[in-house]
PDB file of N, CA and C in Angstrom:
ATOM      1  N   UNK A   1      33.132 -29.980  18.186  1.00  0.00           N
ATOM      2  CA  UNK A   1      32.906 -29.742  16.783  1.00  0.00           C
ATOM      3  C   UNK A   1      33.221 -28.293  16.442  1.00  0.00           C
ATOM      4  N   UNK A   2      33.816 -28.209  15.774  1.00  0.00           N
ATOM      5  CA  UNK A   2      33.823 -26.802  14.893  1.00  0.00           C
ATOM      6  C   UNK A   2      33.102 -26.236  13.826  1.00  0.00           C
ATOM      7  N   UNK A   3      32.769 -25.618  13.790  1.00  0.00           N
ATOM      8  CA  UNK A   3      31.813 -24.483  12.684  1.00  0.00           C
ATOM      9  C   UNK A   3      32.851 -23.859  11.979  1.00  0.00           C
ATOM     10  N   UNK A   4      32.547 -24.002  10.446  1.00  0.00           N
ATOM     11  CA  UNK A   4      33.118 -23.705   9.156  1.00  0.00           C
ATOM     12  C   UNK A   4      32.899 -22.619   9.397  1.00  0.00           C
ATOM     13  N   UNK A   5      33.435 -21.012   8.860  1.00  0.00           N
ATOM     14  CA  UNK A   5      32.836 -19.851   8.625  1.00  0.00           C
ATOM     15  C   UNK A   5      32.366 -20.057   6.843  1.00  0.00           C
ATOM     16  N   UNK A   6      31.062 -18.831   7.393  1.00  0.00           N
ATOM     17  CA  UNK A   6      30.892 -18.985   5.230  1.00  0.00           C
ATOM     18  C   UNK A   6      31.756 -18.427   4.957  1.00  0.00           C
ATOM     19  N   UNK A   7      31.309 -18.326   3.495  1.00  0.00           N
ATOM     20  CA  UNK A   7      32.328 -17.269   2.677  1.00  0.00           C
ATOM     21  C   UNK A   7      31.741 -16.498   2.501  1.00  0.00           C
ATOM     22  N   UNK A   8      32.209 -15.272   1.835  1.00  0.00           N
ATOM     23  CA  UNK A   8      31.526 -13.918   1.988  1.00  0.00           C
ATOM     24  C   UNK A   8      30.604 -14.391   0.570  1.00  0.00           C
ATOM     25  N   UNK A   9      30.450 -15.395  -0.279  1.00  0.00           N
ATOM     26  CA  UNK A   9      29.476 -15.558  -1.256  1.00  0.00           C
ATOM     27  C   UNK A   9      28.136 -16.273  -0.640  1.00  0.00           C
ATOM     28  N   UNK A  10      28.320 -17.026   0.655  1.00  0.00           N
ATOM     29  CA  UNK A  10      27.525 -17.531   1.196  1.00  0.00           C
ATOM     30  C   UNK A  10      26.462 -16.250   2.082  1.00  0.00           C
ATOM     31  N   UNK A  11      27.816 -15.593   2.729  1.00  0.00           N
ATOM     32  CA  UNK A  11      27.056 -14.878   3.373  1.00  0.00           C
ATOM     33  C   UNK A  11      26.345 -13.428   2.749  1.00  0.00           C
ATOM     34  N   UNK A  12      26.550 -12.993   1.275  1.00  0.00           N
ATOM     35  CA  UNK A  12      25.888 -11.980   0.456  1.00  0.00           C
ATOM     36  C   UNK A  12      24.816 -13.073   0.061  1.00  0.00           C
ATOM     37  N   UNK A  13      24.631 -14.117  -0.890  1.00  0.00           N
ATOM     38  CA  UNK A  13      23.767 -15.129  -1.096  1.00  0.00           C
ATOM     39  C   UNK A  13      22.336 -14.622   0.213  1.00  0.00           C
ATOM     40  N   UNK A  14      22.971 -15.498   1.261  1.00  0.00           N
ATOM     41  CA  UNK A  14      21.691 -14.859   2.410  1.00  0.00           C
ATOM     42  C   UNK A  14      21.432 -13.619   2.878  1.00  0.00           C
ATOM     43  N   UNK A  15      22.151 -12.971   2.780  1.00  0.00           N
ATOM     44  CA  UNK A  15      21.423 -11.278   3.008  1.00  0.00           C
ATOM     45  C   UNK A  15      20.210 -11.150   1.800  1.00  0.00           C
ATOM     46  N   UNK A  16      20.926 -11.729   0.678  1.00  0.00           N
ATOM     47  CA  UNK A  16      19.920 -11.247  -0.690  1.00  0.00           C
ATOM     48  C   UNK A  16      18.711 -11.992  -0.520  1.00  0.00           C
ATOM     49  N   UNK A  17      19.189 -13.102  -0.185  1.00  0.00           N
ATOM     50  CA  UNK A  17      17.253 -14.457   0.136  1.00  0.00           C
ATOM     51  C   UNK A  17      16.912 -13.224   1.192  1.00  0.00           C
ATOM     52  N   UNK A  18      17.301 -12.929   2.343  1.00  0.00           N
ATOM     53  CA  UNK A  18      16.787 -12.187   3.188  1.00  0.00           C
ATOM     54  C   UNK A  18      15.777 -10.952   2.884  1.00  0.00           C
ATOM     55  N   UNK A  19      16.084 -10.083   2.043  1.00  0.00           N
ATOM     56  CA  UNK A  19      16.223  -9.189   1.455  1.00  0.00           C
ATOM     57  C   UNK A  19      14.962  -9.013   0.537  1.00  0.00           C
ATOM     58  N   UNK A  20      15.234 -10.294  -0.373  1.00  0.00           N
ATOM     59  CA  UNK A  20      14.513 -10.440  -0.908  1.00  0.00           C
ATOM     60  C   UNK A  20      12.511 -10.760  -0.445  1.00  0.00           C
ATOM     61  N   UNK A  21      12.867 -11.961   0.147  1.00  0.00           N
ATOM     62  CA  UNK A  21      11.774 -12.452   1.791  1.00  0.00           C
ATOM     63  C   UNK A  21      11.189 -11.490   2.048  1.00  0.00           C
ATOM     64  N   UNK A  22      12.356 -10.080   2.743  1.00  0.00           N
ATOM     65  CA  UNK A  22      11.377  -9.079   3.350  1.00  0.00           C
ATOM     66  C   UNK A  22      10.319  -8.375   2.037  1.00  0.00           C
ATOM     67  N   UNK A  23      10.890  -8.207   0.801  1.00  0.00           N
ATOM     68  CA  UNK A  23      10.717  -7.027  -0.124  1.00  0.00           C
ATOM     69  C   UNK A  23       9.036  -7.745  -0.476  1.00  0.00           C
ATOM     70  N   UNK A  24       9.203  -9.224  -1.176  1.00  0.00           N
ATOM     71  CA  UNK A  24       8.172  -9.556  -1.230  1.00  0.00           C
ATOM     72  C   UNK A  24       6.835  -9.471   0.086  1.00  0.00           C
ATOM     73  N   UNK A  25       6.956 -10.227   0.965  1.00  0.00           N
ATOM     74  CA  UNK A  25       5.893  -9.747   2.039  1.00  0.00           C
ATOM     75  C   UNK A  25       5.974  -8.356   1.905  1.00  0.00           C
ATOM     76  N   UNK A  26       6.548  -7.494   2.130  1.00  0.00           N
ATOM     77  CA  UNK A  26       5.651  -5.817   1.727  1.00  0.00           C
ATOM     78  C   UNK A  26       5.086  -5.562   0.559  1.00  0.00           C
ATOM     79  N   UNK A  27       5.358  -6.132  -0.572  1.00  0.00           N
ATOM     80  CA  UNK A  27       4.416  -5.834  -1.730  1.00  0.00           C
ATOM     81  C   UNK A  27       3.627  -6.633  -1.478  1.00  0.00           C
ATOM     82  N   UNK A  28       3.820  -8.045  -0.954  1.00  0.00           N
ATOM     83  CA  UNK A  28       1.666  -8.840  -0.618  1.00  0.00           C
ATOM     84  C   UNK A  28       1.160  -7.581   0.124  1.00  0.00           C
ATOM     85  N   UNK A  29       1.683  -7.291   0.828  1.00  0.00           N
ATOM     86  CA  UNK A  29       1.068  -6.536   1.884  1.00  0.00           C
ATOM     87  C   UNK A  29       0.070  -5.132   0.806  1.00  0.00           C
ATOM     88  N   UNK A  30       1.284  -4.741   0.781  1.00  0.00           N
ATOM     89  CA  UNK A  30       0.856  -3.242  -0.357  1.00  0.00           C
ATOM     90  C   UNK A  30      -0.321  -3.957  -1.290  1.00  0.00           C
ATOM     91  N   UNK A  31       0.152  -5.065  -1.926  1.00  0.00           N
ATOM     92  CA  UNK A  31      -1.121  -5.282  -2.761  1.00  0.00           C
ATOM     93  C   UNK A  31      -2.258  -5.245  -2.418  1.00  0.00           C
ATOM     94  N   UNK A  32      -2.288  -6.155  -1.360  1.00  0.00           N
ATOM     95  CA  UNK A  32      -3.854  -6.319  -0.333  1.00  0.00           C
ATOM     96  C   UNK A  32      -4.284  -4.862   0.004  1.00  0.00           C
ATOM     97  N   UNK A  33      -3.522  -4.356   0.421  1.00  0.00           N
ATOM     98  CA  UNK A  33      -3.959  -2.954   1.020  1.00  0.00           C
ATOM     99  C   UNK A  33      -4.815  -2.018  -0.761  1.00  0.00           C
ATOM    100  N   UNK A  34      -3.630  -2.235  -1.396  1.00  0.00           N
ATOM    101  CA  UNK A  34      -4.493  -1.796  -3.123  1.00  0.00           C
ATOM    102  C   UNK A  34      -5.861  -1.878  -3.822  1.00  0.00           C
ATOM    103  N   UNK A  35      -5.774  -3.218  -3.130  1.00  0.00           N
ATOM    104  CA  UNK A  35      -7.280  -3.903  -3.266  1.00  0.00           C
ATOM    105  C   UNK A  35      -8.243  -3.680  -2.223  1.00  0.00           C
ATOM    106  N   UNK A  36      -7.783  -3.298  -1.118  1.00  0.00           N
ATOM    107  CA  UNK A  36      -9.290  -2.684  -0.161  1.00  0.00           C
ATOM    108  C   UNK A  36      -9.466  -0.921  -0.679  1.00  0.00           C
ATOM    109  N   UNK A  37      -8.010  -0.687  -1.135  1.00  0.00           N
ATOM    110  CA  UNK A  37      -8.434   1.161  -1.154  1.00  0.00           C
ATOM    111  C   UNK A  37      -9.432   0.725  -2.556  1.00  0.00           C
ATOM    112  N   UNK A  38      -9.236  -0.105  -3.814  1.00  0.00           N
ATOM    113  CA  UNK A  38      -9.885  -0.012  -4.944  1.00  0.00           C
ATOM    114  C   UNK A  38     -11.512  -0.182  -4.624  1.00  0.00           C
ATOM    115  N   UNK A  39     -11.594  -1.404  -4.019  1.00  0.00           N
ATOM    116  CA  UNK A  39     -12.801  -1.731  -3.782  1.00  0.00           C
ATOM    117  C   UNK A  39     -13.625  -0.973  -2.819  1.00  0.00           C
ATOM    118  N   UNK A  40     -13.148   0.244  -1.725  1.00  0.00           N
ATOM    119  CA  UNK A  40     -13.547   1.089  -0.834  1.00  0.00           C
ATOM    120  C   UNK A  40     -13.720   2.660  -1.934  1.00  0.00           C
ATOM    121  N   UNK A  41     -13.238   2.220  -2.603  1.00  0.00           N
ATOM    122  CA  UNK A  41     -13.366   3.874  -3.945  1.00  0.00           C
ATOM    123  C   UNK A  41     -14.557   3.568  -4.642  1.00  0.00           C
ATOM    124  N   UNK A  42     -14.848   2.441  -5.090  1.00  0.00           N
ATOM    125  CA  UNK A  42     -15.570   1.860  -5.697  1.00  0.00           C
ATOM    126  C   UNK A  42     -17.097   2.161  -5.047  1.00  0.00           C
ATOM    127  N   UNK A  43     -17.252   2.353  -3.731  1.00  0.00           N
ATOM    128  CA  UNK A  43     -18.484   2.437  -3.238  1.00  0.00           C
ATOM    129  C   UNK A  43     -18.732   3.470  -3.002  1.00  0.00           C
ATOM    130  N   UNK A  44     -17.804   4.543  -3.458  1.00  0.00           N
ATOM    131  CA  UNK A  44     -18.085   6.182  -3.812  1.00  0.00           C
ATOM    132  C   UNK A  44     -19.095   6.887  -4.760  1.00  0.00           C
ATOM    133  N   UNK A  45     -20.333   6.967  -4.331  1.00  0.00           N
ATOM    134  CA  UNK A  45     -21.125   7.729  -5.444  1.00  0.00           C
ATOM    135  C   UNK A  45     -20.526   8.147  -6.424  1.00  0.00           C
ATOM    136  N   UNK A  46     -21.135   8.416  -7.749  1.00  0.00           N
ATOM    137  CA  UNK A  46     -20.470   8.961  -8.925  1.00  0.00           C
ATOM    138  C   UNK A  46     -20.849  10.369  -8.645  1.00  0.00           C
ATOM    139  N   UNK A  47     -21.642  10.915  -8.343  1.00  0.00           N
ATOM    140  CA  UNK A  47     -21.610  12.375  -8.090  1.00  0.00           C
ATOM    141  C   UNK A  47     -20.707  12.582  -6.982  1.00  0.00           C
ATOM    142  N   UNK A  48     -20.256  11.964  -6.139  1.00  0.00           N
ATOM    143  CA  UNK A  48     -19.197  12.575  -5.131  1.00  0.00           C
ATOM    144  C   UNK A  48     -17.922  12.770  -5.806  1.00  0.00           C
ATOM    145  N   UNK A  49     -17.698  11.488  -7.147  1.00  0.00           N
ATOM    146  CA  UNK A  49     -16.496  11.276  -7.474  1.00  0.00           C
ATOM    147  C   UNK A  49     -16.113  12.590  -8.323  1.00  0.00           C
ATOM    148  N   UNK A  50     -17.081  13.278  -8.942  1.00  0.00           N
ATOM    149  CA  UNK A  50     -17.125  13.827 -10.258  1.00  0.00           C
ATOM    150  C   UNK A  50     -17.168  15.101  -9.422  1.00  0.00           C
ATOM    151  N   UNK A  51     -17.225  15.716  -7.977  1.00  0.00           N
ATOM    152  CA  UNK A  51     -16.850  16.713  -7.086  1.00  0.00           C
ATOM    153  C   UNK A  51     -17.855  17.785  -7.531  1.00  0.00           C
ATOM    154  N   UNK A  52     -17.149  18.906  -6.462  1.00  0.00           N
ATOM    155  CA  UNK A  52     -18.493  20.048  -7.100  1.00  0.00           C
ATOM    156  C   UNK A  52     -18.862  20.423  -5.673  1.00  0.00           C
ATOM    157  N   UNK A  53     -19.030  19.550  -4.793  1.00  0.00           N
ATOM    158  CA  UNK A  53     -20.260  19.958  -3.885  1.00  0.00           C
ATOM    159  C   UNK A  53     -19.712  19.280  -2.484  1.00  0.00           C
ATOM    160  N   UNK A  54     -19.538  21.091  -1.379  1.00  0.00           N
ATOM    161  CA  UNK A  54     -18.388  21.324  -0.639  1.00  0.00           C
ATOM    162  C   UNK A  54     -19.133  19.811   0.696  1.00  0.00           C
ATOM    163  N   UNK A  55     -19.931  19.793   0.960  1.00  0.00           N
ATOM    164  CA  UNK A  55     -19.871  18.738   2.014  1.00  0.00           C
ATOM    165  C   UNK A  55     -19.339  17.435   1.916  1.00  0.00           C
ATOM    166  N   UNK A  56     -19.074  17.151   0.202  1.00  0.00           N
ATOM    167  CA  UNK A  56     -18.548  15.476  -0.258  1.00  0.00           C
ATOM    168  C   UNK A  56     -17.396  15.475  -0.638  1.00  0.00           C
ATOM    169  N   UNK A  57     -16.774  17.287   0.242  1.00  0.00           N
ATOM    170  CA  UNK A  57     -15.069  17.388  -0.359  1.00  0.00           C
ATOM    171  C   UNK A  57     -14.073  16.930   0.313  1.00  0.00           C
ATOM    172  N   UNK A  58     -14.487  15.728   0.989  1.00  0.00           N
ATOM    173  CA  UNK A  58     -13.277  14.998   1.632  1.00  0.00           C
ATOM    174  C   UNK A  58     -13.497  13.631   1.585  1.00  0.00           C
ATOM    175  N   UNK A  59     -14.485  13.411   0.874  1.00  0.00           N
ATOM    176  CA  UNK A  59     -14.982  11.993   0.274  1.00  0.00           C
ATOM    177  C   UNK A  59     -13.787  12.120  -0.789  1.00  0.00           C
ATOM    178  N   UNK A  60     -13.997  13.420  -2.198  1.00  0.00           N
ATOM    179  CA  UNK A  60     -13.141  13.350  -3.216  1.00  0.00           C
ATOM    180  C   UNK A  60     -11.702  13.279  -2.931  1.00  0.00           C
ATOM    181  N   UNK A  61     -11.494  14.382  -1.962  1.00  0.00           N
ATOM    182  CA  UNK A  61      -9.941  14.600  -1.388  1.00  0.00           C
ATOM    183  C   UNK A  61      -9.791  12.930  -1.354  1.00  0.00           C
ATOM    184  N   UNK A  62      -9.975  11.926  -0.033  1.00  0.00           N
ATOM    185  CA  UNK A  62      -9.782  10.803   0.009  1.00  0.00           C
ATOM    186  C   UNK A  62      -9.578  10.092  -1.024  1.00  0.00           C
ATOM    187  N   UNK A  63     -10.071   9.957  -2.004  1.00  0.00           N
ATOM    188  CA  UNK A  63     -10.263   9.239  -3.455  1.00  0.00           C
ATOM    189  C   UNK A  63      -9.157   9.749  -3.936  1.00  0.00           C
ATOM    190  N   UNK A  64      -9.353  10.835  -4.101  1.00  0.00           N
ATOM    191  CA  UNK A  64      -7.678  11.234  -5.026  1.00  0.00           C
ATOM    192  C   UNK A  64      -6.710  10.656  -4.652  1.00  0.00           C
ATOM    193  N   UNK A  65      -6.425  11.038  -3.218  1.00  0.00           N
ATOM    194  CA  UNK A  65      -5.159  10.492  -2.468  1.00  0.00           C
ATOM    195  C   UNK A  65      -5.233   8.889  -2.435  1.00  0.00           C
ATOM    196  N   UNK A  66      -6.152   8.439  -2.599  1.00  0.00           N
ATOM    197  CA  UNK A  66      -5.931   6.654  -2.613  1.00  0.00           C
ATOM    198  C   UNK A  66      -5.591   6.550  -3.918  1.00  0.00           C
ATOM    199  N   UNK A  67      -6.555   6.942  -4.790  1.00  0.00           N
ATOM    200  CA  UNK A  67      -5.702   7.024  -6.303  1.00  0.00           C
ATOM    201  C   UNK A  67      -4.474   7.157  -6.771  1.00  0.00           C
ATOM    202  N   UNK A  68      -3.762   8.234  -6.167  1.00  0.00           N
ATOM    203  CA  UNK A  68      -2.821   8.374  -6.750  1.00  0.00           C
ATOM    204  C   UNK A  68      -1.748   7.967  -6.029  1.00  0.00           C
ATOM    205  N   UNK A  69      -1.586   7.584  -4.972  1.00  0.00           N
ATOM    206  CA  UNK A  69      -1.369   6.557  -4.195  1.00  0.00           C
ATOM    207  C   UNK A  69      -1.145   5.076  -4.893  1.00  0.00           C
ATOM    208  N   UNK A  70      -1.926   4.249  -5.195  1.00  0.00           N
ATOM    209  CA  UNK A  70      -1.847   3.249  -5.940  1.00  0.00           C
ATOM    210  C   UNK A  70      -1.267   3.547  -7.058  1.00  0.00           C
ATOM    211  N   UNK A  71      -0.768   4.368  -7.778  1.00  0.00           N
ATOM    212  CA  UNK A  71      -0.452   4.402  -8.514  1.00  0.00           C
ATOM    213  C   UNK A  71       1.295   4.255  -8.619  1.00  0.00           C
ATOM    214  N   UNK A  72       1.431   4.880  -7.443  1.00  0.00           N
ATOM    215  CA  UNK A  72       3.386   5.139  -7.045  1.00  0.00           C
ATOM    216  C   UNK A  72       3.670   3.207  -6.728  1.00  0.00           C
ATOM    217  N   UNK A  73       4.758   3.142  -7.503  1.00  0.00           N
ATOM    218  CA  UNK A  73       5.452   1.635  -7.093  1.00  0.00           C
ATOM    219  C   UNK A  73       6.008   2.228  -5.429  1.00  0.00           C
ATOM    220  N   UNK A  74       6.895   3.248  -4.918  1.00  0.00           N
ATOM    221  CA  UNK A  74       7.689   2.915  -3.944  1.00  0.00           C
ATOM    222  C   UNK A  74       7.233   3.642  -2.398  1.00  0.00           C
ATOM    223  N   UNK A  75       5.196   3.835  -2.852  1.00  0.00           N
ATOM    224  CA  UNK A  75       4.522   3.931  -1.452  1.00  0.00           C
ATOM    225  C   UNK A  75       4.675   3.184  -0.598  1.00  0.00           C
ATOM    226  N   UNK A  76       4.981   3.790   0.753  1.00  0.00           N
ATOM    227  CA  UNK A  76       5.343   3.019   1.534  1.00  0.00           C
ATOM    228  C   UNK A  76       3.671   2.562   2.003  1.00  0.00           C
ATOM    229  N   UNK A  77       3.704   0.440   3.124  1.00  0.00           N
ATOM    230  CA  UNK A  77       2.519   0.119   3.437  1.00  0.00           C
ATOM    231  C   UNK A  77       2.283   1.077   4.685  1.00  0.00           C
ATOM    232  N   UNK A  78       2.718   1.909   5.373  1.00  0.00           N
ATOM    233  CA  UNK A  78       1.831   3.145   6.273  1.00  0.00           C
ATOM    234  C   UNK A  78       1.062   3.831   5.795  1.00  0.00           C
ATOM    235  N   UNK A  79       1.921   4.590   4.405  1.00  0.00           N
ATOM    236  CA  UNK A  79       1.288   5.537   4.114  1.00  0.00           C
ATOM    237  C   UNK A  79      -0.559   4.789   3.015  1.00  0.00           C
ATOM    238  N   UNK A  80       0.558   3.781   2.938  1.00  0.00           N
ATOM    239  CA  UNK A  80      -1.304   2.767   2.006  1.00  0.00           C
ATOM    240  C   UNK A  80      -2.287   2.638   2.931  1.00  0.00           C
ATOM    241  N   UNK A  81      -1.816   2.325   4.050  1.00  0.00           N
ATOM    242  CA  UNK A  81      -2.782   1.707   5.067  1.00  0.00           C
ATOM    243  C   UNK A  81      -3.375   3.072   5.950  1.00  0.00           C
ATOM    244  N   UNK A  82      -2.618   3.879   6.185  1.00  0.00           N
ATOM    245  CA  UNK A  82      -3.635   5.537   6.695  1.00  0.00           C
ATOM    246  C   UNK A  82      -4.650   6.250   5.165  1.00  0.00           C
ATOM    247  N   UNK A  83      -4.339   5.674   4.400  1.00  0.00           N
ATOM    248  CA  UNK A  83      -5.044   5.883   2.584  1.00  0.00           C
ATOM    249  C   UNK A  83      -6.432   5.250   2.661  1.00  0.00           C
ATOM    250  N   UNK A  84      -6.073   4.102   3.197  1.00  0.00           N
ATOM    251  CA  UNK A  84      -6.948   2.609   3.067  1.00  0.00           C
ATOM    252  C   UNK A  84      -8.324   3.211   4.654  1.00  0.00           C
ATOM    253  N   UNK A  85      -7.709   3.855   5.493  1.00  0.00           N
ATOM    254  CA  UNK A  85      -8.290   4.223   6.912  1.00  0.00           C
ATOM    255  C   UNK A  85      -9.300   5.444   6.659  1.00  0.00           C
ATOM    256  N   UNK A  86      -8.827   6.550   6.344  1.00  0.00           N
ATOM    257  CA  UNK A  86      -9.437   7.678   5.636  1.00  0.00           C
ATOM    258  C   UNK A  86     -10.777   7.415   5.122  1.00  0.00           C
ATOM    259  N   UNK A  87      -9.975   6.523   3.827  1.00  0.00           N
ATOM    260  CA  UNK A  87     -11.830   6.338   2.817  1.00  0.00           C
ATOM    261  C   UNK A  87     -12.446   5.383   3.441  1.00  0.00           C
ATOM    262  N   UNK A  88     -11.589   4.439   4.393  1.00  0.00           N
ATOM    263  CA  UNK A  88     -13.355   3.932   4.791  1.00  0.00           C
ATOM    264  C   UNK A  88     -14.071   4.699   5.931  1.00  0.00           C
ATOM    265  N   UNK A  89     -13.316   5.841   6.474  1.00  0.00           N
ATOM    266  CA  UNK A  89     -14.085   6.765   7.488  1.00  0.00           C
ATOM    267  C   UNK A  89     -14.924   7.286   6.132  1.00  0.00           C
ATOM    268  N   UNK A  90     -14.443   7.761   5.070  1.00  0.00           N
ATOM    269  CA  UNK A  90     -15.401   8.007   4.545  1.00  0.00           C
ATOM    270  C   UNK A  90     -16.628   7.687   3.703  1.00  0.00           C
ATOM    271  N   UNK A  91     -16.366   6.230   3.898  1.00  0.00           N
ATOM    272  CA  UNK A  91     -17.295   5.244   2.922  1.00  0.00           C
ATOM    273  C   UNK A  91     -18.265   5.338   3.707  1.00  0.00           C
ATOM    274  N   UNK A  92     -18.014   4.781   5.024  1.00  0.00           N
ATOM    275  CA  UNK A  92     -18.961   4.209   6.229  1.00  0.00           C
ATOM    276  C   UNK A  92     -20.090   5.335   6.728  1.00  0.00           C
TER     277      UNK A  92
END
């Protein structure tokens, strides 16, 4: 038996499903990760959040950086997930 070659429309077609496949699973990913940094900020005292006071200054530091973090579309999931690691060292 012989095997047809694609055509180069077949074979751009599947790079793009490919492509595509990967892009989505990293934004589930990123999302999930969005939703533990939100809900791990969330259990941040309001006086820690609102800063001021040098022993809870890496509680705030953390918060910021998850904040503003979630906020960028083209964070990469490392840099979400060492974001996501941080505040719960500092939640816990």
């Amino acid at each position: 038996m012989s095997r047809t070659k694609a055509s180069p429309e077949e074979l751009a077609a599947r790079r793009q499903a490919r492509a595509e496949k990967i892009k989505a699973a990293r934004e589930e990913k990123k999302s999930t990760l969005r939703k533990e940094i939100e809900a791990l900020a969330s259990r941040i005292p309001s006086h820690v959040i609102q800063g001021g006071v040098q022993t809870v200054r890496a509680w705030k530091d953390a918060l910021d950086a998850a904040t503003g973090a979630t906020e960028l579309s083209r964070v990469s999931v490392d840099r979400l997930t060492d974001l996501r690691d941080a505040l719960q060292l500092q939640v816990e």
